[in-house]
Protein backbone atom coordinates (compact mmCIF):
# COMPACT_ATOMS: atom_id res chain seq x y z
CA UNK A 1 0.00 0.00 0.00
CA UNK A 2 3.24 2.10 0.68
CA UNK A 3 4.06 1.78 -2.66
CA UNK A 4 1.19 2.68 -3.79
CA UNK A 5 0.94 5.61 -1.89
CA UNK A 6 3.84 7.21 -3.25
CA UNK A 7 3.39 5.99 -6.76
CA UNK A 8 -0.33 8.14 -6.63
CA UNK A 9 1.82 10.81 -5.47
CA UNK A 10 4.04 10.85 -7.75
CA UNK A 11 1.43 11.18 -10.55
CA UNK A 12 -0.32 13.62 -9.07
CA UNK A 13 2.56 15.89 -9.04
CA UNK A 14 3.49 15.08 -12.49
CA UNK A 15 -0.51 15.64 -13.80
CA UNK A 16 -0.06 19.09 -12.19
CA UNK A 17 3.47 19.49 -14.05
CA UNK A 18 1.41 18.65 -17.25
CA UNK A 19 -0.96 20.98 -16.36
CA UNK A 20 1.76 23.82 -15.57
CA UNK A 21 3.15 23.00 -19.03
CA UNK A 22 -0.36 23.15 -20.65
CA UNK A 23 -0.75 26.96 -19.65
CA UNK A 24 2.06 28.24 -20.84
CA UNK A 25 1.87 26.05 -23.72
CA UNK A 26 -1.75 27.43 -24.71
CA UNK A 27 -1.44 31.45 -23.37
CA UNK A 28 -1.07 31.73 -27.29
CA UNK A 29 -4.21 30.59 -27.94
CA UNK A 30 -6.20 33.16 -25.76
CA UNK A 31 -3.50 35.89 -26.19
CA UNK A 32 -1.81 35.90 -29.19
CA UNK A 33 -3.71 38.09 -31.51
CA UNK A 34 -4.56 40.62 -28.34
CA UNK A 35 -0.76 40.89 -27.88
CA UNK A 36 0.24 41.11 -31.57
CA UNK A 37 -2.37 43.52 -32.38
CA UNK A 38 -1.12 45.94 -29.84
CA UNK A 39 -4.57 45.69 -27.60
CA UNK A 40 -2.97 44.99 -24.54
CA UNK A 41 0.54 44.87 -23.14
CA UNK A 42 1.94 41.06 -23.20
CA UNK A 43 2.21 41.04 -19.25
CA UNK A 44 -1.02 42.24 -18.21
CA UNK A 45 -2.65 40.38 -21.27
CA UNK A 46 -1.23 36.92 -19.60
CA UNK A 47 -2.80 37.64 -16.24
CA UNK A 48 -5.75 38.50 -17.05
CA UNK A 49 -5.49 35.26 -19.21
CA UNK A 50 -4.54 33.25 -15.79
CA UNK A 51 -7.43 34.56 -13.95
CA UNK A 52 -10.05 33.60 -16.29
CA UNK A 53 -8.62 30.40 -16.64
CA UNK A 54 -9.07 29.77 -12.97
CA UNK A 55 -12.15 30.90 -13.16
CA UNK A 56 -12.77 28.93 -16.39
CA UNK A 57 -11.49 25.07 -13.92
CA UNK A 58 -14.78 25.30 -11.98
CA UNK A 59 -17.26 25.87 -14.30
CA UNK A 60 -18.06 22.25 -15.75
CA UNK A 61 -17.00 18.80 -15.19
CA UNK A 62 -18.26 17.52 -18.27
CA UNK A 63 -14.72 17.10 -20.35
CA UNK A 64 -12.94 16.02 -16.73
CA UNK A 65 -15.69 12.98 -16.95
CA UNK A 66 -14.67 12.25 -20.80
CA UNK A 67 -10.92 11.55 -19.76
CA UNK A 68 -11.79 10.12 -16.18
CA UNK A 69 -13.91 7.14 -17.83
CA UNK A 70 -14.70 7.52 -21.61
CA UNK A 71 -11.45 7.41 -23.51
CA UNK A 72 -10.32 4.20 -21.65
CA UNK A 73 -11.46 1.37 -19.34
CA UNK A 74 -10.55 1.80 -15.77
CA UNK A 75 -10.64 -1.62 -14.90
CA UNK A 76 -7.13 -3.16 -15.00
CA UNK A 77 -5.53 0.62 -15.50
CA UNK A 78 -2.87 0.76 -13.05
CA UNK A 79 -1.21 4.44 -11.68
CA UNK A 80 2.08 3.32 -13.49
CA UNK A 81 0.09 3.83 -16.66
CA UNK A 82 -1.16 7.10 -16.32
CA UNK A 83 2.44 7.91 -14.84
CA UNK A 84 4.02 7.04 -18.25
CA UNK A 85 0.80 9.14 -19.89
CA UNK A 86 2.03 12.24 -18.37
CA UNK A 87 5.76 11.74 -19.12
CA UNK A 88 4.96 11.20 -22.95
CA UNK A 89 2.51 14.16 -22.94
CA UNK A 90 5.07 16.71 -20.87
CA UNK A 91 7.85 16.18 -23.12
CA UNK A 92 5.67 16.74 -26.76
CA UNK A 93 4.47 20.08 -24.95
CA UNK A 94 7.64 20.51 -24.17
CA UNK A 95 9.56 20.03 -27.45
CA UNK A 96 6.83 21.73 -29.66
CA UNK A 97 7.06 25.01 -27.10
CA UNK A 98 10.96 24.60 -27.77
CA UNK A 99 10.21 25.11 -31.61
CA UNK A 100 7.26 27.83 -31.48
CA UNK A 101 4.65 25.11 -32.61
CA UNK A 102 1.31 25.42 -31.40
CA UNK A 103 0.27 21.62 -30.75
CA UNK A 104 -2.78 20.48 -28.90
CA UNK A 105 -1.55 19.96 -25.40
CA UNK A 106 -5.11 17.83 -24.98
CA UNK A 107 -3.96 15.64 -27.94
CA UNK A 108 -0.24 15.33 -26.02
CA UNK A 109 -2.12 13.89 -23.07
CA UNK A 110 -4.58 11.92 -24.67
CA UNK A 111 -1.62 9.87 -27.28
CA UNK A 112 0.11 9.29 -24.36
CA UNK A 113 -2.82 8.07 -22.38
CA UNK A 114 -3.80 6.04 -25.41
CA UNK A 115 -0.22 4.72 -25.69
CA UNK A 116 0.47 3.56 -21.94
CA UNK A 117 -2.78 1.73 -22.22
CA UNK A 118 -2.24 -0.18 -25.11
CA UNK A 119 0.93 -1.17 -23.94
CA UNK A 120 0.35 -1.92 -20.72
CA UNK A 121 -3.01 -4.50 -21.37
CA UNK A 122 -3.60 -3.88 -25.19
CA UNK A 123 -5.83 -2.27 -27.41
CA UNK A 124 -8.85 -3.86 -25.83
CA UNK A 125 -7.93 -1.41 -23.37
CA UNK A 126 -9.18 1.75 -25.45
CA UNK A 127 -12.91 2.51 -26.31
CA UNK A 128 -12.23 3.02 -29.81
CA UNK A 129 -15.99 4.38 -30.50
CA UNK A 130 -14.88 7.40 -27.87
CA UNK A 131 -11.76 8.41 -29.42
CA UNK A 132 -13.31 8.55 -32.79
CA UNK A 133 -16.58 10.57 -31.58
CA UNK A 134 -15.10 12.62 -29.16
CA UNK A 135 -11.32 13.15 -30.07
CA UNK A 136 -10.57 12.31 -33.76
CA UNK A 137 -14.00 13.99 -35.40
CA UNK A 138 -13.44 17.44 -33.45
CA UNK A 139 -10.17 17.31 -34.21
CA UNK A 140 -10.69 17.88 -37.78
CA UNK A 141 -13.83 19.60 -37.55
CA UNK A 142 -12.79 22.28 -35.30
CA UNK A 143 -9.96 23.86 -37.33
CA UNK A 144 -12.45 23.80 -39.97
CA UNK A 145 -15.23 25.47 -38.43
CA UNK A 146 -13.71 27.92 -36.63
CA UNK A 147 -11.41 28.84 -39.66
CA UNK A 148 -14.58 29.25 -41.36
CA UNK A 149 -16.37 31.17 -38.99
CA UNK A 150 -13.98 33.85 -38.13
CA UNK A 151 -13.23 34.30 -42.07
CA UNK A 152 -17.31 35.06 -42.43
CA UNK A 153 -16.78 37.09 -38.99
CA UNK A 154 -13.79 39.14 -40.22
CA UNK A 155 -15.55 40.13 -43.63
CA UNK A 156 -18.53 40.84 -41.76
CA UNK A 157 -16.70 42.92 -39.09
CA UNK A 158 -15.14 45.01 -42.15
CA UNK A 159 -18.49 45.47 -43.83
CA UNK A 160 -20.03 47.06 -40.43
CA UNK A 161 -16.87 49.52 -39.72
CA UNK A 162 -16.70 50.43 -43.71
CA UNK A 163 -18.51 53.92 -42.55
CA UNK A 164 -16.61 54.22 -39.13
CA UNK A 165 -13.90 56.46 -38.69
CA UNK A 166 -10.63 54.59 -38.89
CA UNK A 167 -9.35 55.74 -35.49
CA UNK A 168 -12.64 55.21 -33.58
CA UNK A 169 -13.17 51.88 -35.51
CA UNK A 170 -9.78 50.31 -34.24
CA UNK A 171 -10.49 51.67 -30.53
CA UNK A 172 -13.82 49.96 -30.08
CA UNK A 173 -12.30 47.10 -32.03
CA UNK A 174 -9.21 46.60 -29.52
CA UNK A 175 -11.65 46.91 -26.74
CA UNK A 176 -13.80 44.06 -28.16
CA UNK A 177 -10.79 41.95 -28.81
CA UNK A 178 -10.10 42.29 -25.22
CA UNK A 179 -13.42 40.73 -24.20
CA UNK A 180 -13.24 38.42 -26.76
CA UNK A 181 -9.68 37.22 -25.34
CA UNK A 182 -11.07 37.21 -22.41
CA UNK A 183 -13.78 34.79 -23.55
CA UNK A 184 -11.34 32.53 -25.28
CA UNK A 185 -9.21 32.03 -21.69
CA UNK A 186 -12.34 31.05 -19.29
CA UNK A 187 -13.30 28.97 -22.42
CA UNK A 188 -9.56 27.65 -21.97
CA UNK A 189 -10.47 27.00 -18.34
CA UNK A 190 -13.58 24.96 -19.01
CA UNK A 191 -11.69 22.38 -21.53
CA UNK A 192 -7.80 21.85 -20.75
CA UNK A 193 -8.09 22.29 -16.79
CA UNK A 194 -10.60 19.71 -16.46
CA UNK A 195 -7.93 17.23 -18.63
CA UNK A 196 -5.91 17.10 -15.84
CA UNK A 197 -9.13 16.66 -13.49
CA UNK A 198 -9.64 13.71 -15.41
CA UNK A 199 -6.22 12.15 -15.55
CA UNK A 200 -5.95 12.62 -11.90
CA UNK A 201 -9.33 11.47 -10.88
CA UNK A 202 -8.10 8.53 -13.26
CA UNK A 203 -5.05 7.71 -11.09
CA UNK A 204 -7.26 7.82 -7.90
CA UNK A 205 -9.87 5.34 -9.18
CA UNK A 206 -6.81 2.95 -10.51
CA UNK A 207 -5.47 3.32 -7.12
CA UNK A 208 -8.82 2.84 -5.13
CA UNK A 209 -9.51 6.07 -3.44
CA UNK A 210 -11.88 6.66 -5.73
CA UNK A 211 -15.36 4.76 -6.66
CA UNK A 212 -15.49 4.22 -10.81
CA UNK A 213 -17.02 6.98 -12.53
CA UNK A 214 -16.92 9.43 -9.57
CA UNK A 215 -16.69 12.96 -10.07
CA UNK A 216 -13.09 14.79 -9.54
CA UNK A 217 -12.62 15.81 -5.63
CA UNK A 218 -12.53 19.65 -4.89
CA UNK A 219 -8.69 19.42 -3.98
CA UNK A 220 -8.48 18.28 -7.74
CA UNK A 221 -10.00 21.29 -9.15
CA UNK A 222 -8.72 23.66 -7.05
CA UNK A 223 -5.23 22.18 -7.66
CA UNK A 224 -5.69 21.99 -11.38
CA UNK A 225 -7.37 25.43 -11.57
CA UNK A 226 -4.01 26.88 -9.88
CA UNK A 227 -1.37 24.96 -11.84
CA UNK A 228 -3.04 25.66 -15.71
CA UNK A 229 -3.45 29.49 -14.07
CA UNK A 230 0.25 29.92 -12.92
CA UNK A 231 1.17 28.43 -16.06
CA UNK A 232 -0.93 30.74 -18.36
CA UNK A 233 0.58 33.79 -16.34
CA UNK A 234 4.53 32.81 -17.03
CA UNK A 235 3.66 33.19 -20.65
CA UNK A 236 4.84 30.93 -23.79
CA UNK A 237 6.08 34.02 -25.75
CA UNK A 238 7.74 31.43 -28.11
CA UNK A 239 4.38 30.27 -29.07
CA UNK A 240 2.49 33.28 -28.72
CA UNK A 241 5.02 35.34 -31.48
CA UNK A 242 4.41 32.23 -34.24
CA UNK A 243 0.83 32.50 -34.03
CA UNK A 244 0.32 36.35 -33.36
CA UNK A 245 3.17 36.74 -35.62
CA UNK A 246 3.86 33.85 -37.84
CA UNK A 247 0.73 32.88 -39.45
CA UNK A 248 -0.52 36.07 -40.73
CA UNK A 249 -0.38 39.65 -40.20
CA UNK A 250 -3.60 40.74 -37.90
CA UNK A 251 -5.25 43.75 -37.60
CA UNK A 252 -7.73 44.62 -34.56
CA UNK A 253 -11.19 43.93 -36.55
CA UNK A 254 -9.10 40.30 -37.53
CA UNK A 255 -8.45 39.81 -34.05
CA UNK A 256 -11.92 40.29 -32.53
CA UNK A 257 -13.40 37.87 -35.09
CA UNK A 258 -10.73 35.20 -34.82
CA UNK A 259 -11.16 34.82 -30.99
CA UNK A 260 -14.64 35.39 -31.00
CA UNK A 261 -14.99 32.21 -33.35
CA UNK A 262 -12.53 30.35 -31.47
CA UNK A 263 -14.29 31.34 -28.17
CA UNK A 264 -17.49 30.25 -29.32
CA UNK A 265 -16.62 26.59 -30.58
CA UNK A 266 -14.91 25.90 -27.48
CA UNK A 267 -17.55 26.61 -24.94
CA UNK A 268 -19.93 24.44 -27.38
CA UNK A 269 -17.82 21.93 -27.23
CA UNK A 270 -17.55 21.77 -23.31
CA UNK A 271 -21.12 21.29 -23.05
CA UNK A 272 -20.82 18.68 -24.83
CA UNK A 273 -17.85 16.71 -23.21
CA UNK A 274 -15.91 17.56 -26.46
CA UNK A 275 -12.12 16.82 -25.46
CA UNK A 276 -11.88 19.42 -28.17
CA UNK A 277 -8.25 20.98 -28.76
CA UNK A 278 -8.23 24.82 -27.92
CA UNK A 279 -5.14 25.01 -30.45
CA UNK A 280 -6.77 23.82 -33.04
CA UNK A 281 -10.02 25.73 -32.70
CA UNK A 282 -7.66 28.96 -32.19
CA UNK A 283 -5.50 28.50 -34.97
CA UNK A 284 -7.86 27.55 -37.28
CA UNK A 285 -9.72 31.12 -35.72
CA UNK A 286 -6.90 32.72 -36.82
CA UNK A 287 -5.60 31.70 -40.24
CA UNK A 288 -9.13 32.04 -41.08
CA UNK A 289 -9.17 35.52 -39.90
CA UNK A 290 -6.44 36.26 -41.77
CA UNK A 291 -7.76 35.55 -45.18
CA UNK A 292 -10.95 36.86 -43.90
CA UNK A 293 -8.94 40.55 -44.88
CA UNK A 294 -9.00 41.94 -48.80
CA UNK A 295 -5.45 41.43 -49.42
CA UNK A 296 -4.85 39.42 -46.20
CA UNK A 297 -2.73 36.16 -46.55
CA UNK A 298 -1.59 32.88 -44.48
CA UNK A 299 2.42 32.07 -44.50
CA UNK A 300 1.54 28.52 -45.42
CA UNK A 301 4.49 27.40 -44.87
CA UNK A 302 4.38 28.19 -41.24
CA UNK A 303 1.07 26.56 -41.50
CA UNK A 304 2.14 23.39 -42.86
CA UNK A 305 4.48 22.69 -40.42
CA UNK A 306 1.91 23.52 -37.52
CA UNK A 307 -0.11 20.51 -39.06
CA UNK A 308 2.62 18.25 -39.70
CA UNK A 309 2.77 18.68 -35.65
CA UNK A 310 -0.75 18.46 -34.94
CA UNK A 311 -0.35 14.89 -37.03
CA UNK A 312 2.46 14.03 -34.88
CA UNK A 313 0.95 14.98 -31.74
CA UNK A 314 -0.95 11.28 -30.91
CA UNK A 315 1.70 9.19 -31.79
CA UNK A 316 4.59 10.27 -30.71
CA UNK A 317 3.17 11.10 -27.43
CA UNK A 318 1.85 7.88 -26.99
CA UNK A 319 5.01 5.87 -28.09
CA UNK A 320 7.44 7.41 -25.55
CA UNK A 321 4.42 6.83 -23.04
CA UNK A 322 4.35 2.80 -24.22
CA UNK A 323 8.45 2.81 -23.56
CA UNK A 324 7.83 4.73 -20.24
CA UNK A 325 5.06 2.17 -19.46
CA UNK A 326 7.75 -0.84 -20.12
CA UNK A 327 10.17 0.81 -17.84
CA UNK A 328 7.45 1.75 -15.03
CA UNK A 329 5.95 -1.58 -14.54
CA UNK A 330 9.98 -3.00 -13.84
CA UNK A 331 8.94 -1.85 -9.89
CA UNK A 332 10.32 1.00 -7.67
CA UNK A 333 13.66 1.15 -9.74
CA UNK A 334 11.53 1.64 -12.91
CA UNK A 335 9.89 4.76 -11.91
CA UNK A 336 12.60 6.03 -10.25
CA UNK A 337 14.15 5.88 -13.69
CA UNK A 338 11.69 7.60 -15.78
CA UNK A 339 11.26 10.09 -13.12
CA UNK A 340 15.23 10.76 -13.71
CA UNK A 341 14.65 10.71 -17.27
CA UNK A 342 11.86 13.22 -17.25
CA UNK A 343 13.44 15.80 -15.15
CA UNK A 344 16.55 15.40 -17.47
CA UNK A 345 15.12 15.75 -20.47
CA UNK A 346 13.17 19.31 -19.11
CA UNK A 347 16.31 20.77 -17.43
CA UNK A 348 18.05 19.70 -21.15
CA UNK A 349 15.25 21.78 -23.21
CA UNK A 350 15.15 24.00 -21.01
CA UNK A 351 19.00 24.97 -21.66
CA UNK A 352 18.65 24.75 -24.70
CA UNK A 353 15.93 27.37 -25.04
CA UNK A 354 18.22 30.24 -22.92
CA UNK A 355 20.51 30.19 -26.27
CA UNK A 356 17.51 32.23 -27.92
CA UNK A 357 15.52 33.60 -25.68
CA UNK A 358 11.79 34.95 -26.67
CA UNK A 359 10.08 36.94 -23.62
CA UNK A 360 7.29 39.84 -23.27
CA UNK A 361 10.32 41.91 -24.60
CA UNK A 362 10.79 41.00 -27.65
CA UNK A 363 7.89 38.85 -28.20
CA UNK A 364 6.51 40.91 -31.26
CA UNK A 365 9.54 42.58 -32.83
CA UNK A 366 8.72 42.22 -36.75
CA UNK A 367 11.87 40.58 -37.81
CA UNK A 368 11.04 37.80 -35.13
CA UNK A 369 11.54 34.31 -36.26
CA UNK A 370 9.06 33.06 -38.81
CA UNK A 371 8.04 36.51 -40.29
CA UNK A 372 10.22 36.25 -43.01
CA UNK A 373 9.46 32.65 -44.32
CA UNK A 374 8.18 31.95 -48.08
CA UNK A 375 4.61 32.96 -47.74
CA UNK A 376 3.84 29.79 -49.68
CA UNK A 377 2.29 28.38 -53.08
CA UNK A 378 -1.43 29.38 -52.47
CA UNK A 379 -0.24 32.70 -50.92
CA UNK A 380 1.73 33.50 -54.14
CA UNK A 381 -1.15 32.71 -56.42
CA UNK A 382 -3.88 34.96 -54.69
CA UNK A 383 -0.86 37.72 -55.30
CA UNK A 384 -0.52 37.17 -58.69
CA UNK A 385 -3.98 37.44 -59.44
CA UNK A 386 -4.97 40.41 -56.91
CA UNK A 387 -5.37 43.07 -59.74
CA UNK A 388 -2.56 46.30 -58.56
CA UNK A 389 -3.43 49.30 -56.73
CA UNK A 390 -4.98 52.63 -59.01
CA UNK A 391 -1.94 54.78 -59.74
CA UNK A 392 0.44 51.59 -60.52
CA UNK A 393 0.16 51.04 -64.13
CA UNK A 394 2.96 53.34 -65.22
CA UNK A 395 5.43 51.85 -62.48
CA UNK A 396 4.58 47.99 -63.60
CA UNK A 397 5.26 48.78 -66.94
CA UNK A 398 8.56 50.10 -66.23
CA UNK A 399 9.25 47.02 -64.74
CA UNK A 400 8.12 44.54 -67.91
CA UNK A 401 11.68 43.52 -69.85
CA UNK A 402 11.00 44.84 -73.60
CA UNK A 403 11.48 41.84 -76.09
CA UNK A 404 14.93 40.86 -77.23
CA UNK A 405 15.97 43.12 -79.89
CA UNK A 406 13.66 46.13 -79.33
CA UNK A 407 14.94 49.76 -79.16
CA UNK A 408 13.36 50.27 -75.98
CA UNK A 409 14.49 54.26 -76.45
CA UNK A 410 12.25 54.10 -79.69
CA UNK A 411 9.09 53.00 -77.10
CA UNK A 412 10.22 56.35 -75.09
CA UNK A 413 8.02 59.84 -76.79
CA UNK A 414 10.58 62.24 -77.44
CA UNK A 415 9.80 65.98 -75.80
CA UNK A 416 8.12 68.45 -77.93
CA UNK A 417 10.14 70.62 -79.53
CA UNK A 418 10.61 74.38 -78.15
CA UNK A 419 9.63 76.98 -80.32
């Protein structure tokens, strides 16, 4: 029982390390466009961001329930599993952060969930129906929608200010983007804090101090509220620069609509015990913003990567939770090892991250990272076909080559004679 003790201890703590990593992972998703767009100042934008996402933990239980006993069986689930869960999901956030990717933290957690179970008693293990309905479907769809929905949202939001003066337009726009950020973190709150509800509320079934299918204790969502909050508040300025930064160029009215979408998919989604990924939804929110914009464009190739990620984001989570898994269930030594491993493997990418260091400083200087990137094939065709400004003719055909052979001085009208 000793063992068992401190085994349910040490996931605890390392379900509330996930969750730490989680808010600072995701600030990007509630704050990114408020901070790029000049609407608030990056430090007081992340607090505010923190607060709300406290507020946001006690709200609903409903995606806390989906992790706790929908995604897999409890019976034969042992605290070693979700242990190895956590350590596979922790070092994707971890890595991606390291790059500037937005990933789905909730994806992260769920692989490695997925993983740990399969190879601790096999696929049997996993309700496949679940993960398919409740994981797999909104992972696709809410990109999608979202994207959709604040591209309708940002033409719309044009439209409506076409008569407004430009000044007063951007004002009342900031100060909606504010509430709309605003709405995105509590959103936040009410999906990713309850993951960690459910993963720990999990672990305390597997161990017994739970009944099956019980809701998670208070001292779980107070714990998890103040982890994803402290977490939101140190800031991921890595992330938060590629996707105010590097996925388009946002103006105010963009901004309002992208997290107004976003903000509104998530909080449907939570109502419905959607494990739905707030990166995805927000990201989606914003690239459709961005094309939402006459003239407005997506670096693509920013993009692509951020999906080659997202693809990545189940399975390699859940593989280095299987090996954890193999390690774990070795006994005391086991554990002790991955718990080595893991803080290793932080403290390395955490060095590694002080040789270029992106903070509230420095977090939107234009020449950041990213900004400069190939803005991609589809990016380059809507340019070639956006007809040129009035006024440009003359300077475009100054730049056309005359054929080979031509007396391009002949093409030139000589001046009038003077009399």
């Amino acid at each position: 029982m000793e063992h068992i003790t401190l085994l349910l201890a040490i996931v605890v703590v390392t379900a509330l390390v996930f969750d730490f990593t989680n808010g600072f992972h995701d600030t990007a998703n509630a704050m990114a466009t408020t901070i790029s767009t000049g609407a608030m100042k990056p430090k007081t934008a992340v607090a505010m961001s923190a607060v709300l996402n406290l507020v946001g933990a006690f709200l609903s239980v409903e995606v806390a329930k989906t992790i706790s006993s929908g995604l897999v069986n409890e019976d034969g689930i042992q605290p070693e599993v979700i242990f190895a869960a956590l350590v596979g999901a922790i070092l994707w956030n971890l890595l991606t952060w390291l790059v500037g990717l937005p990933s789905s933290s909730s994806h992260a957690l769920m692989g490695g969930l997925i993983g740990a179970t399969v190879a601790s008693v096999g696929v049997g293990g996993v309700n496949g129906g679940v993960v398919v309905t409740k994981v797999l479907i909104p992972a696709v769809a809410a990109p999608l929608v979202a994207g959709i929905a604040a591209m309708l949202a940002a033409r719309l939001t044009y439209k409506a200010g076409a008569n407004i003066d430009e000044k007063t337009g951007r004002k009342g726009y900031r100060a909606g983007q504010i509430a709309s950020a605003g709405l995105v973190s509590l959103a936040h709150g009410t999906n990713d804090a309850q993951k960690t509800m459910g993963i720990i509320t999990l672990a305390l079934v597997a161990a017994g101090a739970l009944a099956p299918g019980s809701n998670p204790p208070v001292w779980v969502i107070v714990s998890a509220g103040l982890a994803i909050a402290l977490g939101t508040y140190l800031g991921g300025w890595r992330i938060i620069r590629t996707m105010g930064k590097g996925l388009t160029d946002l103006q105010p009215q963009q901004g309002f609509a992208a997290q107004t979408s976003a903000a509104a998919v998530i909080l449907a989604s939570s109502n419905l015990g959607f494990s739905l990924s707030t990166t995805h939804s927000c990201s989606g929110a914003v690239m459709g913003a961005g094309l939402g914009r006459k003239g407005g464009v997506v670096r693509w190739s920013t993009a692509t990567r951020m999906f080659v990620a997202w693809g990545l984001t189940l399975p390699a989570a859940g593989l280095v939770a299987a090996g954890s898994e193999l390690v774990t269930r070795q006994g005391d030594w086991g554990v002790a090892a991955v718990v080595v491993f893991l803080i290793a493997s932080c403290t390395a990418i955490w060095f590694i991250s002080r040789r270029q260091v992106v903070d509230h400083t420095n977090v939107n200087d234009v020449d950041a990272e990213g900004t400069d990137e190939p803005a991609g094939v589809v990016t380059t065709a809507i340019a070639a076909v956006t007809p040129p400004p009035a006024g440009t003719v003359t300077d475009l055909k100054a730049t056309i080559p005359a054929p080979a052979g031509e007396d391009t001085a002949s093409t030139t009208p000589a001046p009038a004679a003077t009399v």
